[in-house]
N, C-alpha and C. Protein backbone atom coordinates (compact mmCIF):
# COMPACT_ATOMS: atom_id res chain seq x y z
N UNK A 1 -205.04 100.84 -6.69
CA UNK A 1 -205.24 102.28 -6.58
C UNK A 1 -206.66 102.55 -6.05
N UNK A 2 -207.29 103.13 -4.81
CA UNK A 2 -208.13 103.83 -4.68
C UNK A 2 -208.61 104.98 -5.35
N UNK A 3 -210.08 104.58 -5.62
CA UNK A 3 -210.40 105.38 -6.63
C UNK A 3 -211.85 105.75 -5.77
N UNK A 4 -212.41 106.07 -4.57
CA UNK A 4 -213.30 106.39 -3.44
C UNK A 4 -213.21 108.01 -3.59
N UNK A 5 -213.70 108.39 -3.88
CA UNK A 5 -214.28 109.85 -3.61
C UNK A 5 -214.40 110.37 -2.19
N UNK A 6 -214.46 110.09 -1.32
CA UNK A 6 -214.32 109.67 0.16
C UNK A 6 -213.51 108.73 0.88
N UNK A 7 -212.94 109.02 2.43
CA UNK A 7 -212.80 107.91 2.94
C UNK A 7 -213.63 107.02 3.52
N UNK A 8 -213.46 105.65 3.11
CA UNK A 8 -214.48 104.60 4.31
C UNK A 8 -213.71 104.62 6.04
N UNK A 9 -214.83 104.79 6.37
CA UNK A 9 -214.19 104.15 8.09
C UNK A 9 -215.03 102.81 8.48
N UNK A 10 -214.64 102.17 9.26
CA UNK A 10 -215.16 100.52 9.38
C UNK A 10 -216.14 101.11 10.35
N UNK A 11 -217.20 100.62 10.44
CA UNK A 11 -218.06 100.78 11.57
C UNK A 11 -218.31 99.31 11.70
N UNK A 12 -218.81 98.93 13.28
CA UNK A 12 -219.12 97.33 13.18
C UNK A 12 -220.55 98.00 14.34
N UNK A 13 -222.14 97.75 13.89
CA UNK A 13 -222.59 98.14 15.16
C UNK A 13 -223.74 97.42 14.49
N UNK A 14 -224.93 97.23 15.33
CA UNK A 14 -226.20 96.76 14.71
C UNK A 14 -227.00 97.59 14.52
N UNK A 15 -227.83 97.68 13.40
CA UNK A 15 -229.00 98.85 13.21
C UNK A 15 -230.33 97.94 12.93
N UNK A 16 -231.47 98.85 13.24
CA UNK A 16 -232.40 98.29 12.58
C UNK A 16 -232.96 99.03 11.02
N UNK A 17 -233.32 97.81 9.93
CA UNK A 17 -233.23 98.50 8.84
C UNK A 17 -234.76 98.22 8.38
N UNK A 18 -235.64 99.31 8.28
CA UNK A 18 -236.83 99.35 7.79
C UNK A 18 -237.19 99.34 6.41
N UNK A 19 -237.81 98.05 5.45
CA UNK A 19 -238.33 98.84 3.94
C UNK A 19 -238.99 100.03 3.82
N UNK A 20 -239.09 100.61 3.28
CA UNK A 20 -239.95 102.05 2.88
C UNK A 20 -240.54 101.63 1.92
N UNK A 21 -239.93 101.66 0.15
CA UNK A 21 -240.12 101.71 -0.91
C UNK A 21 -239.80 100.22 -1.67
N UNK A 22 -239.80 99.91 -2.18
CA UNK A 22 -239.55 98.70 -3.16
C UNK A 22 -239.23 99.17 -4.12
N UNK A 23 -238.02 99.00 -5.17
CA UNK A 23 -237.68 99.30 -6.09
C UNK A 23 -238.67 98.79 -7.30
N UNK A 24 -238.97 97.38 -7.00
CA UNK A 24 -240.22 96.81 -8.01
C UNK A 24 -240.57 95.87 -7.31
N UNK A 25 -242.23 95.31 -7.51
CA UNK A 25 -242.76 94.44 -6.65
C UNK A 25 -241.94 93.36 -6.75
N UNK A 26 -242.27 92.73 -5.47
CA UNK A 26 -241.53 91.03 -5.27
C UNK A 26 -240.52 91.35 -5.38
N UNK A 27 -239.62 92.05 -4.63
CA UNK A 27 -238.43 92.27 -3.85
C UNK A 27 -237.54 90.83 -3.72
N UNK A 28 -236.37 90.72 -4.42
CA UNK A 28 -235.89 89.52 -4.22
C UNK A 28 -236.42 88.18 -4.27
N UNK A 29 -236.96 87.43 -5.86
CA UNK A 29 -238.04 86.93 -5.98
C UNK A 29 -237.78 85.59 -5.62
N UNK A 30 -236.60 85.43 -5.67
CA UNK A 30 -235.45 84.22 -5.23
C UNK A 30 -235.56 83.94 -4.09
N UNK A 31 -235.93 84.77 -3.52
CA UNK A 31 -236.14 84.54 -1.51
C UNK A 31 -236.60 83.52 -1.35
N UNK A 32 -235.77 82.44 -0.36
CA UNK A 32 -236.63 81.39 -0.01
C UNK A 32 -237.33 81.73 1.29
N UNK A 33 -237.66 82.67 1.71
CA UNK A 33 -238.02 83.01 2.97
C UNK A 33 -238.70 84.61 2.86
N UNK A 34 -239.93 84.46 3.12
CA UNK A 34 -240.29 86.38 3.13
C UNK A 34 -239.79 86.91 4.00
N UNK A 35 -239.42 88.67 3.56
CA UNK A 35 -238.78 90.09 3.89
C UNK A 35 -239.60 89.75 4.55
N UNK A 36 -239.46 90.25 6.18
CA UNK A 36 -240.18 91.42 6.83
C UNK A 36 -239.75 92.85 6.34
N UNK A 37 -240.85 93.84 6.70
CA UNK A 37 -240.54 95.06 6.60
C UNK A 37 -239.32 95.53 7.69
N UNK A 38 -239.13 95.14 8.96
CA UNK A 38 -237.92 95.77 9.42
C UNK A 38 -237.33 94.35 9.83
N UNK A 39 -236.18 94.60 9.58
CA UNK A 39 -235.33 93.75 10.45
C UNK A 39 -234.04 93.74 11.11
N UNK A 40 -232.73 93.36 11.13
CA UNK A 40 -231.79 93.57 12.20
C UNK A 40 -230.95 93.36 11.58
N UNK A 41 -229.81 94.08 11.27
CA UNK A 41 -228.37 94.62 10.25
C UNK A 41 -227.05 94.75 10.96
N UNK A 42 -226.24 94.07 10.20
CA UNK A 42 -225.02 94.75 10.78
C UNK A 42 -224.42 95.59 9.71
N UNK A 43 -223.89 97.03 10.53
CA UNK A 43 -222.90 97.77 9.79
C UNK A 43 -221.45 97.13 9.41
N UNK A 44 -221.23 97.16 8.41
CA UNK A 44 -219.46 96.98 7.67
C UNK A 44 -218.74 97.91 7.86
N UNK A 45 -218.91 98.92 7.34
CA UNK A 45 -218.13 100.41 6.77
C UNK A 45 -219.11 101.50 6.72
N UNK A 46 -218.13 102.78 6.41
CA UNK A 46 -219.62 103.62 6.40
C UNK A 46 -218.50 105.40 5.75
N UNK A 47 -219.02 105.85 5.21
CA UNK A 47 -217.90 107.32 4.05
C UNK A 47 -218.80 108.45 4.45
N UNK A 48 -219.04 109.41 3.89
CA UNK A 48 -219.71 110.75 3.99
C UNK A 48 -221.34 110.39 3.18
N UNK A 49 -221.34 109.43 2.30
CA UNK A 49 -222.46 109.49 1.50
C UNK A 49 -223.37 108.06 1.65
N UNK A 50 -222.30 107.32 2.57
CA UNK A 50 -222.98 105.91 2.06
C UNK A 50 -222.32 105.00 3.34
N UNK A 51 -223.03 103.53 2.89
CA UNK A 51 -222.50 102.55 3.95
C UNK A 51 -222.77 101.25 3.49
N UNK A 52 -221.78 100.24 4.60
CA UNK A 52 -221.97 98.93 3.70
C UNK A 52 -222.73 98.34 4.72
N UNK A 53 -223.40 97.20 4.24
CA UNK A 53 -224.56 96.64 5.74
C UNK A 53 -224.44 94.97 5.30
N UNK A 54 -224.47 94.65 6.33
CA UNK A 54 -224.56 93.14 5.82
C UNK A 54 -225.67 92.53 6.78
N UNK A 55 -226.53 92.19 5.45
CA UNK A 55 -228.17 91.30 5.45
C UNK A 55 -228.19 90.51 5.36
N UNK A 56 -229.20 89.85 6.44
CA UNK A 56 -230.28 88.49 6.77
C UNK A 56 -230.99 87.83 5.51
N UNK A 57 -231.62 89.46 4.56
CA UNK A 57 -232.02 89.46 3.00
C UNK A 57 -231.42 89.78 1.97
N UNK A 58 -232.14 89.41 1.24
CA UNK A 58 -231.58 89.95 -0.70
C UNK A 58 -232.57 91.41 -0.40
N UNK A 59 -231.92 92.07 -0.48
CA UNK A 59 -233.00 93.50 -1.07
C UNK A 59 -232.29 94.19 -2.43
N UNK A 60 -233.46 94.31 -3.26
CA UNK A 60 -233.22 94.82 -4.52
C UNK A 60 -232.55 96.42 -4.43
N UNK A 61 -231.77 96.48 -5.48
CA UNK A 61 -231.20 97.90 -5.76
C UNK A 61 -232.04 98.48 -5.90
N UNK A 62 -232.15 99.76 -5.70
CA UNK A 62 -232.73 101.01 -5.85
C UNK A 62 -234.32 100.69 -5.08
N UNK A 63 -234.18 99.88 -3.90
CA UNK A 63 -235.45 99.95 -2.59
C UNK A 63 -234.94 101.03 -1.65
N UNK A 64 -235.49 101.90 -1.41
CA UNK A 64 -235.69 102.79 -0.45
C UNK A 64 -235.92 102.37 1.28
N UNK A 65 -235.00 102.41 1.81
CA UNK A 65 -234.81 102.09 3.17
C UNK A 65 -234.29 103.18 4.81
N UNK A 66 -235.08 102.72 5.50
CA UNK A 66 -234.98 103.56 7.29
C UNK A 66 -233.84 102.84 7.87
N UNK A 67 -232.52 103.04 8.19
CA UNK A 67 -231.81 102.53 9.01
C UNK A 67 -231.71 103.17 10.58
N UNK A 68 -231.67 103.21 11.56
CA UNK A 68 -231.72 103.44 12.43
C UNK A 68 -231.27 103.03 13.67
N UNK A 69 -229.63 103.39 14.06
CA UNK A 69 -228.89 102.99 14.87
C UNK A 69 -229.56 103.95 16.85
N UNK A 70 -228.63 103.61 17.33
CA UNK A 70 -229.05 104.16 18.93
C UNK A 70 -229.54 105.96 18.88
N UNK A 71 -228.89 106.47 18.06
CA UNK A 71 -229.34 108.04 18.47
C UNK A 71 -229.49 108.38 16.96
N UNK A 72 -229.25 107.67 16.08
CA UNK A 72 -229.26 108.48 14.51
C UNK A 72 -230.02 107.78 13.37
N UNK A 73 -230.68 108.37 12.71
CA UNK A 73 -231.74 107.87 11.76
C UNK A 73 -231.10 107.96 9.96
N UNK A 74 -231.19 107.19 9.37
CA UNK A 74 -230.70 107.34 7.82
C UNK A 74 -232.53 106.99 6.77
N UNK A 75 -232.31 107.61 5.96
CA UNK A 75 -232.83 107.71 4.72
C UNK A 75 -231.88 107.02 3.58
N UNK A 76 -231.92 105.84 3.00
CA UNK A 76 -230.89 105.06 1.69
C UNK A 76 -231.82 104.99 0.81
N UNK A 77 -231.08 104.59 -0.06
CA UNK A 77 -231.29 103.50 -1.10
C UNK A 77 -230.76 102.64 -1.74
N UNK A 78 -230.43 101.78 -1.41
CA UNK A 78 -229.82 100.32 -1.98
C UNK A 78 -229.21 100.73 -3.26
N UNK A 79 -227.56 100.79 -3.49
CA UNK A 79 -227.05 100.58 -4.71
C UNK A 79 -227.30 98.81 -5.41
N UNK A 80 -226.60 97.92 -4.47
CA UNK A 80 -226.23 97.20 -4.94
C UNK A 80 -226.44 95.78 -3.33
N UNK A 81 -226.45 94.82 -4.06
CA UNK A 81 -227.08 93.70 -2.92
C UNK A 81 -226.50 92.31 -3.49
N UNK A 82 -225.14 92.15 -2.79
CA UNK A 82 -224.52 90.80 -2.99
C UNK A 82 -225.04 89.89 -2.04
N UNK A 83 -224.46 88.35 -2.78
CA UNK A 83 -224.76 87.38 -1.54
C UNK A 83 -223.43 87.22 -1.11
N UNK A 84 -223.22 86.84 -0.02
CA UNK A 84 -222.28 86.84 0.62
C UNK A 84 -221.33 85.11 1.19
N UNK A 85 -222.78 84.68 1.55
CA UNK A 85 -222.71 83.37 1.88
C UNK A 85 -224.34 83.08 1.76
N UNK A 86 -224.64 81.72 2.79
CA UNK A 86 -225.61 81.20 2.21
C UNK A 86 -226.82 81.98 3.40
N UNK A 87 -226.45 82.70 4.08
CA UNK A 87 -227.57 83.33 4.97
C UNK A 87 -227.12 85.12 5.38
N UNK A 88 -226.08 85.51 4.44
CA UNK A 88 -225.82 86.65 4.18
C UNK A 88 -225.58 87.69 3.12
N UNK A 89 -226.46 89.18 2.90
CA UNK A 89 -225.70 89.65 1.84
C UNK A 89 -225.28 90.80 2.31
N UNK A 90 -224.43 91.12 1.44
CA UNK A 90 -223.87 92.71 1.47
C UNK A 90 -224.36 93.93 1.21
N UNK A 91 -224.99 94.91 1.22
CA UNK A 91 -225.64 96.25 0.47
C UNK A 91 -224.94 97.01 0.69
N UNK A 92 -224.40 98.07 -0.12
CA UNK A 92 -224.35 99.00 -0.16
C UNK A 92 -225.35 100.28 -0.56
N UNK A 93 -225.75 101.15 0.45
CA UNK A 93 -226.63 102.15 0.39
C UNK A 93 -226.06 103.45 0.40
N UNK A 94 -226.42 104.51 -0.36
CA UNK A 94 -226.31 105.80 -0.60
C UNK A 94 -227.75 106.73 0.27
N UNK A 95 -226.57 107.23 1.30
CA UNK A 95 -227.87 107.95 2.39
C UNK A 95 -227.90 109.25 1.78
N UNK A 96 -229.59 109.51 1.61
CA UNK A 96 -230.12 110.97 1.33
C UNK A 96 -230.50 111.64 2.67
N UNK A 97 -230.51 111.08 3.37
CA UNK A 97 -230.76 112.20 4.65
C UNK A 97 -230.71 111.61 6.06
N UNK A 98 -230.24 112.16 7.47
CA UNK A 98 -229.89 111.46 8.71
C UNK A 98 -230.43 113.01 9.29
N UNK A 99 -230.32 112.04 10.79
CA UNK A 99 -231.04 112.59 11.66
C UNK A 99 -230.75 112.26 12.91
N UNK A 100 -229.66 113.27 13.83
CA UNK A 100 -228.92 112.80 15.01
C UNK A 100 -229.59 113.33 16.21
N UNK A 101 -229.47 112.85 17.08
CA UNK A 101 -229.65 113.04 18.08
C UNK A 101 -231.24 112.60 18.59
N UNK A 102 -231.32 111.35 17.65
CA UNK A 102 -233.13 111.15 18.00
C UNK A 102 -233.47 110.82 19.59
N UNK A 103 -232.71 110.69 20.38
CA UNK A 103 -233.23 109.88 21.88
C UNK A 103 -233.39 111.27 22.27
N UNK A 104 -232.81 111.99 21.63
CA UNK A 104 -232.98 113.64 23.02
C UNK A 104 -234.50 114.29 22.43
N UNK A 105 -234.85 114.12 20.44
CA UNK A 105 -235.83 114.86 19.64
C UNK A 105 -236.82 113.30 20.84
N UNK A 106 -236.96 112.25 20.73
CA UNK A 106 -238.29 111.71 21.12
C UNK A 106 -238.41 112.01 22.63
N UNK A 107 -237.84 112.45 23.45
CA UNK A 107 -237.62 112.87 25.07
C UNK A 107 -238.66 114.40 24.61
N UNK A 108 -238.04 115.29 23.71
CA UNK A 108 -238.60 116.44 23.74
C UNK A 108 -239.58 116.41 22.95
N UNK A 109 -239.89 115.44 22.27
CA UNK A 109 -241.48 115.15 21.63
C UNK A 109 -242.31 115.15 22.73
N UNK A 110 -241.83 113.88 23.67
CA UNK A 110 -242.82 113.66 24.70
C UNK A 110 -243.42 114.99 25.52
N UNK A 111 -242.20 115.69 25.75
CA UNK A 111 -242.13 116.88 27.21
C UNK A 111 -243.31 117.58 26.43
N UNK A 112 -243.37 117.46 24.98
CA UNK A 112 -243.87 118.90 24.13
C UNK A 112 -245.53 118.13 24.04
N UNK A 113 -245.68 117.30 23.94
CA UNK A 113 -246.87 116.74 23.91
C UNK A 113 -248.00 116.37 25.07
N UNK A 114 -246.68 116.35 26.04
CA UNK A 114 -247.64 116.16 27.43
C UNK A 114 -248.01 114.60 28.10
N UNK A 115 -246.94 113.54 27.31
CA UNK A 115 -246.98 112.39 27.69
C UNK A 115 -245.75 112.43 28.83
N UNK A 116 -245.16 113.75 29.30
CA UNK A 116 -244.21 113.66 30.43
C UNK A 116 -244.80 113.01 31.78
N UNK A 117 -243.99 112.77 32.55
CA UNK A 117 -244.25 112.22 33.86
C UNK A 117 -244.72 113.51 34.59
N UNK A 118 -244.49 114.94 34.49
CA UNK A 118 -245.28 115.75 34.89
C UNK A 118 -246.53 116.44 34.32
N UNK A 119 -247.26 116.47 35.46
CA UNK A 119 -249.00 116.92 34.89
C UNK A 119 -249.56 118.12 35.27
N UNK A 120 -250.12 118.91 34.82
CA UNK A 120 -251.00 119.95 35.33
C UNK A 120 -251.99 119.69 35.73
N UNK A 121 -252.80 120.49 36.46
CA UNK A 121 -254.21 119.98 37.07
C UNK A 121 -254.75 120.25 36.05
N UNK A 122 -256.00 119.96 35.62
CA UNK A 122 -256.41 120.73 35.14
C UNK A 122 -257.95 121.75 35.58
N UNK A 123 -258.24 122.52 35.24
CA UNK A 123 -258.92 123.93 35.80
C UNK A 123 -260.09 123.54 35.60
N UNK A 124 -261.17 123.51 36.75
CA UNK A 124 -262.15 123.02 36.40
C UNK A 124 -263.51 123.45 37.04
């Protein structure tokens, strides 16, 4: 019996997934290998609130994390962090906040800032 509050849909895509927060120091103390702060994820699945990711690392529950696929930005936090095999785990994260359409917001950062390819003279 499904018991999901939502539906999952499978997503399969790569993101990059940034630490933010640490739930408590020494993040996965078991690591035979140090976290970087960002590194390279694949999506599993993904519902209205959350998603499954499968990691390179152990990251502890309740670490605060940046995922960030081609145009869309997530805000998580790690429910839960299986191992999977011997160079993979599973997370599931609960996203507090996204942010679409970032390739068009950093295009109109630029235009707005003046790092565009067009220049004014300036008056002199």
């Amino acid at each position: 019996m499904e018991r999901r509050r939502e539906h999952r849909g499978i997503l399969d895509q790569s993101v990059k997934v940034t630490l933010l927060k640490a739930a408590k120091p020494g993040v996965a103390e078991n690591q035979p290998r140090p976290i970087p702060q960002s590194f390279i994820a694949q999506t599993i699945d993904h519902s209205g609130r959350g998603m499954r990711l499968l990691l390179p690392y152990e990251v502890a529950a309740g670490t605060t994390v940046k995922i960030e696929t081609d145009d869309t930005l997530f805000l998580a936090e790690v429910c839960y962090c299986n191992r999977v095999n011997d160079e993979r785990f599973a997370a599931g994260v609960e996203v507090s906040q996204s942010l679409q359409m970032t390739t068009q917001l950093k295009k109109l950062a630029a235009a707005v800032s003046g790092t565009s390819a067009v220049r004014r003279p300036v008056a002199g």
